[in-house]
Each structure stands twice: as C-alpha cells, then as structure tokens.
N, C-alpha and C. Protein backbone atom coordinates (compact mmCIF):
# COMPACT_ATOMS: atom_id res chain seq x y z
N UNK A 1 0.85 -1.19 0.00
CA UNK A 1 0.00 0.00 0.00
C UNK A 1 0.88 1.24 0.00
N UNK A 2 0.87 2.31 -0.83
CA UNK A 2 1.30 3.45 -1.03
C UNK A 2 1.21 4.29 0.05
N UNK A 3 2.32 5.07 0.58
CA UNK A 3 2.29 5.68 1.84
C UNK A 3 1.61 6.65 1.83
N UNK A 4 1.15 7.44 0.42
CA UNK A 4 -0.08 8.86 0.49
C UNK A 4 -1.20 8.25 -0.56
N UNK A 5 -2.21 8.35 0.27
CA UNK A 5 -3.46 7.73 -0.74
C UNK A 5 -4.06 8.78 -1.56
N UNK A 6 -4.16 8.31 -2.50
CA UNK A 6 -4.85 9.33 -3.51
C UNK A 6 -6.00 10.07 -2.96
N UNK A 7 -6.69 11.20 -3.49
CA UNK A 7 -7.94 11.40 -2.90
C UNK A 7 -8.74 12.15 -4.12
N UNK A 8 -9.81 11.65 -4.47
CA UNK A 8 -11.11 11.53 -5.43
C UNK A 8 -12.16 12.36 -4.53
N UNK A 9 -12.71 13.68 -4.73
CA UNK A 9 -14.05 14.23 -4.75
C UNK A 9 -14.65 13.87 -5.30
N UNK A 10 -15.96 13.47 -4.93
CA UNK A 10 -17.03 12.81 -5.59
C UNK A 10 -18.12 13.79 -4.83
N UNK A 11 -18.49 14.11 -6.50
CA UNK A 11 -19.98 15.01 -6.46
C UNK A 11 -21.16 14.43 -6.92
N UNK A 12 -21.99 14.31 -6.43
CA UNK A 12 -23.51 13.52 -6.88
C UNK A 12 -24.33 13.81 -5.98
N UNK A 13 -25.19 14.42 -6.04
CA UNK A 13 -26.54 14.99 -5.69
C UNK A 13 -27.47 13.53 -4.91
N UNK A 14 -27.58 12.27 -5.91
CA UNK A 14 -28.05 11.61 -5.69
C UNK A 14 -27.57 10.65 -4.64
N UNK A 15 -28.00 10.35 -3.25
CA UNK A 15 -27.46 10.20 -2.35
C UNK A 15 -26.40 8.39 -2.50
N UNK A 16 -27.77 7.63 -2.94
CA UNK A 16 -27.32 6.40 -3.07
C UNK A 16 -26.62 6.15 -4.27
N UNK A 17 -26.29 6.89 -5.23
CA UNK A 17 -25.25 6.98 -6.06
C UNK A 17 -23.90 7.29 -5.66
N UNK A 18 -23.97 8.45 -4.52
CA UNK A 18 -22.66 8.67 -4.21
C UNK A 18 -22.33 8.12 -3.24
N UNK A 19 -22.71 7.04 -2.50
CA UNK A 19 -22.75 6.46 -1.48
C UNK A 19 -21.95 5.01 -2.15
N UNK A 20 -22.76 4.48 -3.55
CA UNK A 20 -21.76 2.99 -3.69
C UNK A 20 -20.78 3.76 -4.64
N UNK A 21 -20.32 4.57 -5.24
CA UNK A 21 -19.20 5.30 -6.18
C UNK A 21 -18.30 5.15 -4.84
N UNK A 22 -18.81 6.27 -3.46
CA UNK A 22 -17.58 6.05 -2.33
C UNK A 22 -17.41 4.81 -2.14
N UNK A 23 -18.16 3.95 -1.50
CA UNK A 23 -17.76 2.25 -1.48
C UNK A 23 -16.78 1.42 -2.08
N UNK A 24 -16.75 1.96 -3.59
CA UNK A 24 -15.86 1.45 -4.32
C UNK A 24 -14.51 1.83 -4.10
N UNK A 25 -14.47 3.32 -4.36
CA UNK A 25 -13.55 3.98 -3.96
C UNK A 25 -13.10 3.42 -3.18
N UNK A 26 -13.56 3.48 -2.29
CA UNK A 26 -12.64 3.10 -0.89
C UNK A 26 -12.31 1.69 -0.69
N UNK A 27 -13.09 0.60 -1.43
CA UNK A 27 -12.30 -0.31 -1.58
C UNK A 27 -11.22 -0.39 -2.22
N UNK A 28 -11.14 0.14 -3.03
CA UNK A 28 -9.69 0.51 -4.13
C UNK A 28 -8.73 1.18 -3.79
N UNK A 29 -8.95 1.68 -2.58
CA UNK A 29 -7.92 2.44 -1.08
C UNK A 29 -7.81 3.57 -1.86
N UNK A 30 -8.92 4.63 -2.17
CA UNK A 30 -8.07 6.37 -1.97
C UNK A 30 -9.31 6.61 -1.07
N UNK A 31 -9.04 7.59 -1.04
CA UNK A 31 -9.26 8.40 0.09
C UNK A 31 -10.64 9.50 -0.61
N UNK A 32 -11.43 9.33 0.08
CA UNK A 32 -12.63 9.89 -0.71
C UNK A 32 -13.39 11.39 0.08
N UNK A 33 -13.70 12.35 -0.65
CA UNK A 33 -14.25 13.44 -0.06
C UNK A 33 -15.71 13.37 -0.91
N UNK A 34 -16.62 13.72 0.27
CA UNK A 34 -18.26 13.60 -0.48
C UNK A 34 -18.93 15.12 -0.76
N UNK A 35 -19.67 15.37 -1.94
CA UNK A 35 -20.23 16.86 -2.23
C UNK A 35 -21.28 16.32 -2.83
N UNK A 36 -23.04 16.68 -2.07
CA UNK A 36 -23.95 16.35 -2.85
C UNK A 36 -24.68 17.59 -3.62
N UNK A 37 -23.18 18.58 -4.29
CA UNK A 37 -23.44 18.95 -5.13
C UNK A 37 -22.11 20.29 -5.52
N UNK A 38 -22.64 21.13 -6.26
CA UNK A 38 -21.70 22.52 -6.54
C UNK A 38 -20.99 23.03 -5.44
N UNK A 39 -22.03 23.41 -4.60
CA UNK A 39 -21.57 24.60 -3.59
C UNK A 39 -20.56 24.04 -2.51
N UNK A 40 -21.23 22.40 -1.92
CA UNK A 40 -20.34 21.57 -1.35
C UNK A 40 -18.46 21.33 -1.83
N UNK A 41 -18.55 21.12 -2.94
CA UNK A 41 -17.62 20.72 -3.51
C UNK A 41 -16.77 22.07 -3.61
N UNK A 42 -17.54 23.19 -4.34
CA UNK A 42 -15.95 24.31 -4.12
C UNK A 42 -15.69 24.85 -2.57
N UNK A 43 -16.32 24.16 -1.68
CA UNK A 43 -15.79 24.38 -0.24
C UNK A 43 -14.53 23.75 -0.34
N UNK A 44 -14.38 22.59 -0.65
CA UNK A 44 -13.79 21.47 -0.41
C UNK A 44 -12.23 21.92 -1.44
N UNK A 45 -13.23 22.72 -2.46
CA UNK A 45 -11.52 22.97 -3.60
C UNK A 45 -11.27 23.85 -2.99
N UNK A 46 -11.67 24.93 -1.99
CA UNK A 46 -10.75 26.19 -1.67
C UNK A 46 -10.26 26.01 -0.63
N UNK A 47 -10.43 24.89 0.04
CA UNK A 47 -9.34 25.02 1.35
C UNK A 47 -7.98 23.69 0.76
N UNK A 48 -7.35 24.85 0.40
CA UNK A 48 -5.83 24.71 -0.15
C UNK A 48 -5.03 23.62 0.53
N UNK A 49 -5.63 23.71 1.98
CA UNK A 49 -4.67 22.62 2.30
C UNK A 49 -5.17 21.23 2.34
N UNK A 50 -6.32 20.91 1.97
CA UNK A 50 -6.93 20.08 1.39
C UNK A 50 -6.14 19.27 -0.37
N UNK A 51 -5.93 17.71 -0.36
CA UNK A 51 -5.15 17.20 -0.80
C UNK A 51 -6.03 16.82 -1.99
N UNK A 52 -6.36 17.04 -3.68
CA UNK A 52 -7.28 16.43 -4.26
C UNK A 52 -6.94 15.93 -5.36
N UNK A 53 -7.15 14.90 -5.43
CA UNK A 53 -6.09 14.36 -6.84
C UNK A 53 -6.57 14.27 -8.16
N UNK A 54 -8.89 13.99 -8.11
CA UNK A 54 -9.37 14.29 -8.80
C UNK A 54 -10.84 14.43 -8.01
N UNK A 55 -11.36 14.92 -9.41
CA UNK A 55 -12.60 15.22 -9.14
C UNK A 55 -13.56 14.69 -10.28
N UNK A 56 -14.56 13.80 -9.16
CA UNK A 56 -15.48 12.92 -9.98
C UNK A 56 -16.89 13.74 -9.68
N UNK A 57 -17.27 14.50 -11.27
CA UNK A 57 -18.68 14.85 -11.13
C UNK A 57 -20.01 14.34 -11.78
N UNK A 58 -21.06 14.45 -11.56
CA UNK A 58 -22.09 13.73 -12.26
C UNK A 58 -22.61 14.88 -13.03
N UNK A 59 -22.92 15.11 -14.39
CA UNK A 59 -23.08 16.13 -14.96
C UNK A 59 -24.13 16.54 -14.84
N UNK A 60 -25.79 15.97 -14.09
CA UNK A 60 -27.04 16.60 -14.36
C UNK A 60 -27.04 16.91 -12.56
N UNK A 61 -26.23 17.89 -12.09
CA UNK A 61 -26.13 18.01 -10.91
C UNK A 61 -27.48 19.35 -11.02
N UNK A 62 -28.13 19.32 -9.58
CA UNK A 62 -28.98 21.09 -9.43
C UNK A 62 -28.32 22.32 -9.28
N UNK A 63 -28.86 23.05 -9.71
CA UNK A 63 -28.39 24.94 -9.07
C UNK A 63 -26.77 24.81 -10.10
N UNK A 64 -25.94 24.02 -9.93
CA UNK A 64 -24.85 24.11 -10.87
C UNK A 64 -24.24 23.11 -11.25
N UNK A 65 -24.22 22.98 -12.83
CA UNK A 65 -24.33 21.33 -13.43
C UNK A 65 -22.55 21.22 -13.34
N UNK A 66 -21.93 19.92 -13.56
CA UNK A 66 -20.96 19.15 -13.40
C UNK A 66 -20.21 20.38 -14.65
N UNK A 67 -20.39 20.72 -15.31
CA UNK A 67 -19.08 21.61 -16.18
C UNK A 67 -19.36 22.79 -15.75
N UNK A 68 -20.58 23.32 -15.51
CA UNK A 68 -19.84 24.54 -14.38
C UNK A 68 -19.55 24.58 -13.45
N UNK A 69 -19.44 23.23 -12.46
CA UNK A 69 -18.65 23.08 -11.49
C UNK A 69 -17.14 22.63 -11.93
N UNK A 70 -17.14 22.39 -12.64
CA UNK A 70 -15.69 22.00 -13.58
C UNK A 70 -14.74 23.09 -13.41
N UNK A 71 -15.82 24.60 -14.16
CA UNK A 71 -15.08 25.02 -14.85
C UNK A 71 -14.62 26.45 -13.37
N UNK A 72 -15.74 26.36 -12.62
CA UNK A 72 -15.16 26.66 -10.91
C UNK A 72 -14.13 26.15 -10.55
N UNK A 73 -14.27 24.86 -10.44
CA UNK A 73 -13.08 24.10 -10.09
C UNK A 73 -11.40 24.68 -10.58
N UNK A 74 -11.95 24.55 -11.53
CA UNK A 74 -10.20 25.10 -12.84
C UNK A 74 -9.92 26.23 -12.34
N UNK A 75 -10.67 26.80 -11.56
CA UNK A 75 -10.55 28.81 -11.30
C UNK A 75 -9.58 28.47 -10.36
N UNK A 76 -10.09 27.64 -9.28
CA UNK A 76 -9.30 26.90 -7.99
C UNK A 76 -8.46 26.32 -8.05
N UNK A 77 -8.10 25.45 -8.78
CA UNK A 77 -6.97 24.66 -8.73
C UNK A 77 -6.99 24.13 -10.62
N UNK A 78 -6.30 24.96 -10.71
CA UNK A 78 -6.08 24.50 -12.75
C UNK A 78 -5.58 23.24 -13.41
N UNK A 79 -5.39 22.56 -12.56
CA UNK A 79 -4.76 21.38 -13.03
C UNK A 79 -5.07 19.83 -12.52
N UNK A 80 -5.90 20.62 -11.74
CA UNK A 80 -7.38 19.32 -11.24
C UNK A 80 -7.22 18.53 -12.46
N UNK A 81 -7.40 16.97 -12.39
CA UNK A 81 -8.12 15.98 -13.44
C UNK A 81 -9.76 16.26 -12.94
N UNK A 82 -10.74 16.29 -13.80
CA UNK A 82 -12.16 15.97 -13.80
C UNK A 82 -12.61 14.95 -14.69
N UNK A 83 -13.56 13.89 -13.60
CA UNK A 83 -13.92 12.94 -14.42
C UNK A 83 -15.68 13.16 -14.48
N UNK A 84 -16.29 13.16 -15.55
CA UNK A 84 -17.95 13.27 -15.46
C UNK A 84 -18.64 12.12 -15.62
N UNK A 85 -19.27 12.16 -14.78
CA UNK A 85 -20.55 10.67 -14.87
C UNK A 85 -21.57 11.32 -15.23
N UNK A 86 -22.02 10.49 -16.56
CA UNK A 86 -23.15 10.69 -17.37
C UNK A 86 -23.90 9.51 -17.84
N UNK A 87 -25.10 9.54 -17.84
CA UNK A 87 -25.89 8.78 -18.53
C UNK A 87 -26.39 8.63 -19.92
N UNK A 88 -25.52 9.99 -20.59
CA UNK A 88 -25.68 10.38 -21.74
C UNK A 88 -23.85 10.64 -22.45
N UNK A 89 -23.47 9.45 -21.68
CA UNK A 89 -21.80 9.63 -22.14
C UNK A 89 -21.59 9.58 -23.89
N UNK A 90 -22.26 9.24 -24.19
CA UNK A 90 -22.05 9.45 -26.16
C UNK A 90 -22.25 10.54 -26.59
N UNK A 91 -23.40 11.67 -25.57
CA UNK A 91 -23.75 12.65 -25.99
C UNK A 91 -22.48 14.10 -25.90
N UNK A 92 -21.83 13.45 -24.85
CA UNK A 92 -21.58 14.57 -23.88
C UNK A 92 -19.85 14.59 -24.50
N UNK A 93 -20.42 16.41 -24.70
CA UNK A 93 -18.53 16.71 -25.03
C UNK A 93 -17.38 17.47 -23.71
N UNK A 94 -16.59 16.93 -23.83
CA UNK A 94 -15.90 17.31 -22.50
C UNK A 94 -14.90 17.63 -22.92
N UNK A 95 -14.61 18.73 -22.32
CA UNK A 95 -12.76 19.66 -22.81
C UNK A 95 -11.45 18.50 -23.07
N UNK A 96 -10.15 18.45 -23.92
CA UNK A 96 -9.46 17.05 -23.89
C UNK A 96 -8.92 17.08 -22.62
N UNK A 97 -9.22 18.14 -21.74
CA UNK A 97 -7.86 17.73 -20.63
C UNK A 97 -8.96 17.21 -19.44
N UNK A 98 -10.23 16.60 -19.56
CA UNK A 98 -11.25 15.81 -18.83
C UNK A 98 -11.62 14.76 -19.11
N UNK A 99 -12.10 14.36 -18.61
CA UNK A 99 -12.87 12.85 -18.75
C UNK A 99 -14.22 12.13 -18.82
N UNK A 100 -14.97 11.28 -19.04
CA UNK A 100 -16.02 10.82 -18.90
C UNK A 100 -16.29 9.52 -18.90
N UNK A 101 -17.23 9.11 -17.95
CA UNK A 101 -17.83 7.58 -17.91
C UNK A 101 -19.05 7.59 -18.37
N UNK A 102 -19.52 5.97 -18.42
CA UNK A 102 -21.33 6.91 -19.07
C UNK A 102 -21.75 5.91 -17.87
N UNK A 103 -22.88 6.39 -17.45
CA UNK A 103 -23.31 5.62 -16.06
C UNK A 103 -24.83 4.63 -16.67
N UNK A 104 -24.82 3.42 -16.65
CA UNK A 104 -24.20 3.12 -15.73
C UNK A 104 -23.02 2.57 -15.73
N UNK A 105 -22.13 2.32 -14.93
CA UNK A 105 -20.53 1.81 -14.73
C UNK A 105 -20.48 1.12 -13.90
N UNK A 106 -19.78 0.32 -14.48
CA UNK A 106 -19.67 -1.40 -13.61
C UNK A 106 -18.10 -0.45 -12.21
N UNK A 107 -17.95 -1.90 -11.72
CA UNK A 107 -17.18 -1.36 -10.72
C UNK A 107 -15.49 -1.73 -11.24
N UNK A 108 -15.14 -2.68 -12.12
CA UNK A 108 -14.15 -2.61 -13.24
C UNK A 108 -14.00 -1.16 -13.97
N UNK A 109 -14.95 -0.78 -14.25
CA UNK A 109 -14.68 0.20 -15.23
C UNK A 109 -14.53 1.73 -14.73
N UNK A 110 -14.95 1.72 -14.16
CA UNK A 110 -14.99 2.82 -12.56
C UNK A 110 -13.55 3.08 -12.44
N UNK A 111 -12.61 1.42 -11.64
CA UNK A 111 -11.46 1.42 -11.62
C UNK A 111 -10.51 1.56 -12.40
N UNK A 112 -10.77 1.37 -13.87
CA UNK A 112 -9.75 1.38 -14.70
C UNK A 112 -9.97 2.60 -15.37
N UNK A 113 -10.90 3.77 -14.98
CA UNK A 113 -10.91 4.79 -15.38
C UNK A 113 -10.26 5.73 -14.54
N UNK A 114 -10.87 5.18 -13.44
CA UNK A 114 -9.53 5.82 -12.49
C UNK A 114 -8.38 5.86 -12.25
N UNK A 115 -8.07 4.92 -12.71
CA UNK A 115 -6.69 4.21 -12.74
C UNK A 115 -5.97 5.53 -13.75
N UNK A 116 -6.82 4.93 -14.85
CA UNK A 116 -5.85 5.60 -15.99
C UNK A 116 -5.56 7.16 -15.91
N UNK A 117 -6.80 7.83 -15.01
CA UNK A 117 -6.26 9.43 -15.00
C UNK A 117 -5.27 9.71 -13.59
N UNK A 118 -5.51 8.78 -12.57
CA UNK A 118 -4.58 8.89 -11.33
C UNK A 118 -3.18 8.04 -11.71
N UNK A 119 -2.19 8.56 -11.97
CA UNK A 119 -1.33 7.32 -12.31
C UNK A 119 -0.40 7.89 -11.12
C-alpha cells in the first residue's frame, strides 16, 4: 500500500449513487471526499490545504451542473483531473484535458478509469 493515498471528490446529488461510487472507492484504497453537489464541492476545492487528486462529477447536478462546477473548479486549482458521470456519455462533449464515464458503470470500469487518470 502506497504511503499517500490518492484522494477523489465525488460530487452527486443523488445520495445512493454517491454512497456505492464512495464504497468502491474506498475499496480501491483512496481516500474519498463527499459533495452532494456545486456549492459543497468548491468548499472542499478552496481550502488549499486540502489534498485532491481528482474530481469525480455527475453532470445533471442542481443549481450548478458538473461543467460549471468543472469550470469553478479550474478557477481553484487549474490542473485538477475531472472525471464526469453521465448517462448520456455518447452525448456529452468534455474539454481534452477531462474525462467521462457513461453511467451506468460497472465497478471494473470505474477502476480502470480511475486508474488511468490517477497514475
């Protein structure tokens, strides 16, 4: 086990969505911060001394959807990875320096998406 664990924000509105996304997570050992939504989550990006390695959003979030929390995010810390969970992942265009899953997502694919942007 790696002596600093990664750590993944996970934004989802929907409770029991972000509840087995953390599960997984945390079986896969990082270290997980929860936002059930916008406003939650740029708490979480502005306290600097807060450690974040990425940020997993669900794009049909309320009051402020997953790319304008994105693009908050980037204001805060510019070099954030963002990954978006969508249910409309074929539809959905995302800047090249982001990511996307289409939900639903197995728990393989979860990991190896994570994998590939946390290296």
């Amino acid at each position: 086990m790696s002596a600093t664990l990664s750590t993944i924000l996970v934004v989802e509105d929907d409770a029991i969505v972000r509840m087995l996304i953390v599960d997984v997570l945390e079986e896969l050992e990082y270290k997980v911060l929860e936002a059930d939504g916008g406003e939650q989550a740029l708490e979480f990006l502005g306290d600097t001394a807060q450690q974040i390695d990425l940020m997993m959003t669900d794009v049909g979030l309320p009051v402020m959807d997953g790319r304008q929390l994105a693009d908050e995010a980037r204001k805060l810390r510019p070099a954030l990875p963002i990954l978006f969970a969508s249910g409309y992942a074929e539809s959905i265009e995302v800047p090249k320096d982001m990511h996307v899953i289409g939900k639903p997502f197995s728990i393989d694919q979860l990991r190896d998406k994570v994998k590939s942007i946390i290296q």
